[in-house]
N, C-alpha and C. Protein backbone atom coordinates (compact mmCIF):
# COMPACT_ATOMS: atom_id res chain seq x y z
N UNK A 1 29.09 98.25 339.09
CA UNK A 1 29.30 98.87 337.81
C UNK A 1 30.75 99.34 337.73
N UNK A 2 31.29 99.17 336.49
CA UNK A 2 32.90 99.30 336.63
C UNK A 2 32.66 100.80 336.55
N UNK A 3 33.64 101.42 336.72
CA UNK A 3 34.11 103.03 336.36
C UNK A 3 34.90 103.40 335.50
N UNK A 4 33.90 103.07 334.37
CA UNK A 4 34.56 103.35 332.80
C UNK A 4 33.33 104.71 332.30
N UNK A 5 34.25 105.41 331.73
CA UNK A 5 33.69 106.70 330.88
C UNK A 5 32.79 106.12 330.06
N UNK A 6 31.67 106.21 329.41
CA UNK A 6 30.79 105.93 328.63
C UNK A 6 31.10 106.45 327.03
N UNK A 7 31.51 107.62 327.32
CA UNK A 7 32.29 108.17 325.88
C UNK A 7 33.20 107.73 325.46
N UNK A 8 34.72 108.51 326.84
CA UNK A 8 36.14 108.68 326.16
C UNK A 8 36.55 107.13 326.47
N UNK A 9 36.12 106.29 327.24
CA UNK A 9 36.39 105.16 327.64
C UNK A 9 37.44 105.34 328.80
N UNK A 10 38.03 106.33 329.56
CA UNK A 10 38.14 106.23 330.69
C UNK A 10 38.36 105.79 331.54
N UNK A 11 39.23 104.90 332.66
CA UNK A 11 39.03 103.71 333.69
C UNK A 11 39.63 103.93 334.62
N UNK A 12 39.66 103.59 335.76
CA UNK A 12 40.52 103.56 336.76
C UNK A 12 42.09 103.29 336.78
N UNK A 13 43.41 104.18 336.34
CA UNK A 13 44.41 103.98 337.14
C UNK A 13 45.32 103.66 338.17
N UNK A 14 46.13 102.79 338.01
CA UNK A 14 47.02 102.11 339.39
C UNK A 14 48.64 103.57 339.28
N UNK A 15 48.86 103.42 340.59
CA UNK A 15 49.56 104.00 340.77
C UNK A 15 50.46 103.60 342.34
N UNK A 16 51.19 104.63 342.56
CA UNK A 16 52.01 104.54 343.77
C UNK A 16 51.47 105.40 345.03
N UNK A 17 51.55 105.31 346.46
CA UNK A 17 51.50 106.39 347.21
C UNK A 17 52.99 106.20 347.56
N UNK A 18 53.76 107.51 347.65
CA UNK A 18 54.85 107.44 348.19
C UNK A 18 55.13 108.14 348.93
N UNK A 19 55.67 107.44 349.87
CA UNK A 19 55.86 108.16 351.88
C UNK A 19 57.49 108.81 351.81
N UNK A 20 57.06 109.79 352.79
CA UNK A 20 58.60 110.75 353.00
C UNK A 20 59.77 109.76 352.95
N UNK A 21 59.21 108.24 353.50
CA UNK A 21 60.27 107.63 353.36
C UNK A 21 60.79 106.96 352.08
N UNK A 22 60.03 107.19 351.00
CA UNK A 22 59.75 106.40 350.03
C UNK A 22 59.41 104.92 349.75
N UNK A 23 58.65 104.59 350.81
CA UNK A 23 57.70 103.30 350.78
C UNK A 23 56.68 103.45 349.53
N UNK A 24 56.48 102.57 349.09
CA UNK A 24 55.30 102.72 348.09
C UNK A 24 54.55 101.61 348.11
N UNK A 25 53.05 101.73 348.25
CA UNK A 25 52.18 100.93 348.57
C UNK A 25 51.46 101.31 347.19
N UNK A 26 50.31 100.42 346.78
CA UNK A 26 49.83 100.65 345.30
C UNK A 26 48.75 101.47 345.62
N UNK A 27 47.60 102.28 344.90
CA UNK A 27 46.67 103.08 345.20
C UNK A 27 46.09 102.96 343.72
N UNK A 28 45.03 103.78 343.78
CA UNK A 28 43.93 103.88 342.62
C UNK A 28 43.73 105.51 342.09
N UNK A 29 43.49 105.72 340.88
CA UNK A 29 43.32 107.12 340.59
C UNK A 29 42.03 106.75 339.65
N UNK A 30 40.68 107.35 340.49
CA UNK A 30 39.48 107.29 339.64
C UNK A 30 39.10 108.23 338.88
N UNK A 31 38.59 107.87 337.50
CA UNK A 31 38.16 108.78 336.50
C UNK A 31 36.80 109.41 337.19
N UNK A 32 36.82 111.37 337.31
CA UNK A 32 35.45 111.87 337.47
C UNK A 32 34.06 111.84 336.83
N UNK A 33 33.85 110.98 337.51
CA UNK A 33 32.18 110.22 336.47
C UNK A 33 31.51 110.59 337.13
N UNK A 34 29.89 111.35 336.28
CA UNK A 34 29.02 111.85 337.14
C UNK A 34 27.90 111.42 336.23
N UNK A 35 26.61 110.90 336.86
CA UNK A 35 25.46 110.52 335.77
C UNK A 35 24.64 111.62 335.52
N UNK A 36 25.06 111.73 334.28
CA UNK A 36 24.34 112.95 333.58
C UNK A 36 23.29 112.41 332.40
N UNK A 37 21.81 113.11 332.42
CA UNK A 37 20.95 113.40 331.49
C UNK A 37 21.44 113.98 330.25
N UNK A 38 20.75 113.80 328.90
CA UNK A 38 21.30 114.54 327.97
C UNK A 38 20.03 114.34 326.85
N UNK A 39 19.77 115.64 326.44
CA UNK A 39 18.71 115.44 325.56
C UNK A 39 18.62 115.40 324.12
N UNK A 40 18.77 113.90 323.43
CA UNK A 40 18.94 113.74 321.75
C UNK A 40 17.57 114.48 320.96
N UNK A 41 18.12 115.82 320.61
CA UNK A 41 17.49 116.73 319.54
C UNK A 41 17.11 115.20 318.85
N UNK A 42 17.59 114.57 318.01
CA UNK A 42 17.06 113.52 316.68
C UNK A 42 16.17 112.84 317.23
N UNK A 43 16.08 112.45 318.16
CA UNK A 43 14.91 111.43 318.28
C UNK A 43 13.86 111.66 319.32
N UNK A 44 14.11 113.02 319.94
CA UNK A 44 13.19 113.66 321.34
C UNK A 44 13.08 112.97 322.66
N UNK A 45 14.50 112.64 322.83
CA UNK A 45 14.50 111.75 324.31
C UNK A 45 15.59 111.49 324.43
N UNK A 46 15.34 111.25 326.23
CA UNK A 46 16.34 111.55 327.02
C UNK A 46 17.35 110.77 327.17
N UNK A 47 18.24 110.68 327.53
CA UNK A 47 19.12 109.49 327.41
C UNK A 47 20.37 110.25 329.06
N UNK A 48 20.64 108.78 329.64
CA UNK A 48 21.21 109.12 331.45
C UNK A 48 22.80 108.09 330.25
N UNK A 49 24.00 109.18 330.96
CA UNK A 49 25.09 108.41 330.67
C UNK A 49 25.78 108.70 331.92
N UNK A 50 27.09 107.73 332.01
CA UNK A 50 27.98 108.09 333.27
C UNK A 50 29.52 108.01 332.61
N UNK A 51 29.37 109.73 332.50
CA UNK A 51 30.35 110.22 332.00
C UNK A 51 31.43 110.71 332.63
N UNK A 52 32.87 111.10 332.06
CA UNK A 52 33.67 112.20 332.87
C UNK A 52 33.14 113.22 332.67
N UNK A 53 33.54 114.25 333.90
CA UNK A 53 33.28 115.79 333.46
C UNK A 53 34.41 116.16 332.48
N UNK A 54 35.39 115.81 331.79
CA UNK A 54 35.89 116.12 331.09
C UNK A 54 34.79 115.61 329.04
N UNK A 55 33.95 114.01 329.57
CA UNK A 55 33.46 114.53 328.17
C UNK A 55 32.41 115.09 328.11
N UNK A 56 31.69 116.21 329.73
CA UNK A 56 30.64 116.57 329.46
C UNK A 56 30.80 117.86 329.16
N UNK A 57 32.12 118.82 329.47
CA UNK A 57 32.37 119.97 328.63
C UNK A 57 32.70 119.48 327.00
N UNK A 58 33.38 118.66 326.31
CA UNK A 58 32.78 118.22 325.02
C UNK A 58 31.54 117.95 324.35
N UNK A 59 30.93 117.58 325.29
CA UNK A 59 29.51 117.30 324.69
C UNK A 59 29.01 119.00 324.66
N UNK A 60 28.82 119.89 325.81
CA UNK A 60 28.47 120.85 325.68
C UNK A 60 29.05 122.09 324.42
N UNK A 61 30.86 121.45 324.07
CA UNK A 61 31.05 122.24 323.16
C UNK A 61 31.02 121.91 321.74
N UNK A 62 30.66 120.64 321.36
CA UNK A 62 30.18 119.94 320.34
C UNK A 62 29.01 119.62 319.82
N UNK A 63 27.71 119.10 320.92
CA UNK A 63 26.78 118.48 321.15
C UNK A 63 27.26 117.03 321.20
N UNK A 64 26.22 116.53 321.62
CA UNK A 64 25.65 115.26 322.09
C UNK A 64 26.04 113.96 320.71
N UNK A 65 25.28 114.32 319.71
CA UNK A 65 25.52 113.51 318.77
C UNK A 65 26.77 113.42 317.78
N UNK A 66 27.46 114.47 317.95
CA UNK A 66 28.63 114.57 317.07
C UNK A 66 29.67 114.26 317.90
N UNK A 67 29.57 114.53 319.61
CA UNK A 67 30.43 113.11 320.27
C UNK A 67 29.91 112.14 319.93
N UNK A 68 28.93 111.78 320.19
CA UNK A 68 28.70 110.17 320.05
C UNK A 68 29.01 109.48 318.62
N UNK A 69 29.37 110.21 317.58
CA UNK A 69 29.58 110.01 316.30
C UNK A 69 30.98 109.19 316.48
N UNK A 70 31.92 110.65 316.80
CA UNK A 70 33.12 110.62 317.04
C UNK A 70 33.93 109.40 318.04
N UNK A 71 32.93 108.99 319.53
CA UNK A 71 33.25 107.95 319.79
C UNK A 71 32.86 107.00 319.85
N UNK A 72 31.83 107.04 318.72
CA UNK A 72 31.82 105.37 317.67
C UNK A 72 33.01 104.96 316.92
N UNK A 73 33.38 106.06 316.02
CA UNK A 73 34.46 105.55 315.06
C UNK A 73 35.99 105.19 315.82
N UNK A 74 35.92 106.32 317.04
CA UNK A 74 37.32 105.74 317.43
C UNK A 74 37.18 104.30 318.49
N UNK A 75 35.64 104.00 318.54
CA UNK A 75 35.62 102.77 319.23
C UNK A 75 35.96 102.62 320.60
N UNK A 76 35.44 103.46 321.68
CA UNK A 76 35.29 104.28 322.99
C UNK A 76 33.90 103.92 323.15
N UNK A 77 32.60 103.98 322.40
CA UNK A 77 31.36 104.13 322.95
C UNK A 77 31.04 103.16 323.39
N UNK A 78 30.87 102.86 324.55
CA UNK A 78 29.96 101.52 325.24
C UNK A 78 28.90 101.72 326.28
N UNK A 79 27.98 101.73 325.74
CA UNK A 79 26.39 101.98 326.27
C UNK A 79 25.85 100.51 326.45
């Protein structure tokens, strides 16, 4: 399964490690994805996403469906 945000769309970053000497070898910076439950008030069921913890304090300060609104239109949601 790739490690893409389910919401914000999210993905894995390339980057540098760089040594005292300044060697640089390539490395990875992974988005914090955790599979979280979430319960849709509209239709009375549960639904498992693998989200960042960054959109699960959004979801908590928005709800559930008015993210998922939001990243329909900007075209982020992939379930």
């Amino acid at each position: 399964m790739a490690r893409i945000c389910q919401i914000t769309g999210k993905r894995t970053r390339t980057g540098n490690n760089v040594s005292h000497a300044n060697n640089k070898t390539k490395r990875k910076f992974f988005p914090n994805l955790q599979k979280k439950r979430f319960f849709v008030e509209s239709t009375g069921e549960w639904v498992t996403l693998r989200v960042a913890t960054s959109a699960i304090k959004t979801i908590n300060k928005n709800g559930l469906e008015a993210t998922l609104q939001k990243a329909y239109e900007r075209g982020t949601l992939s379930l």
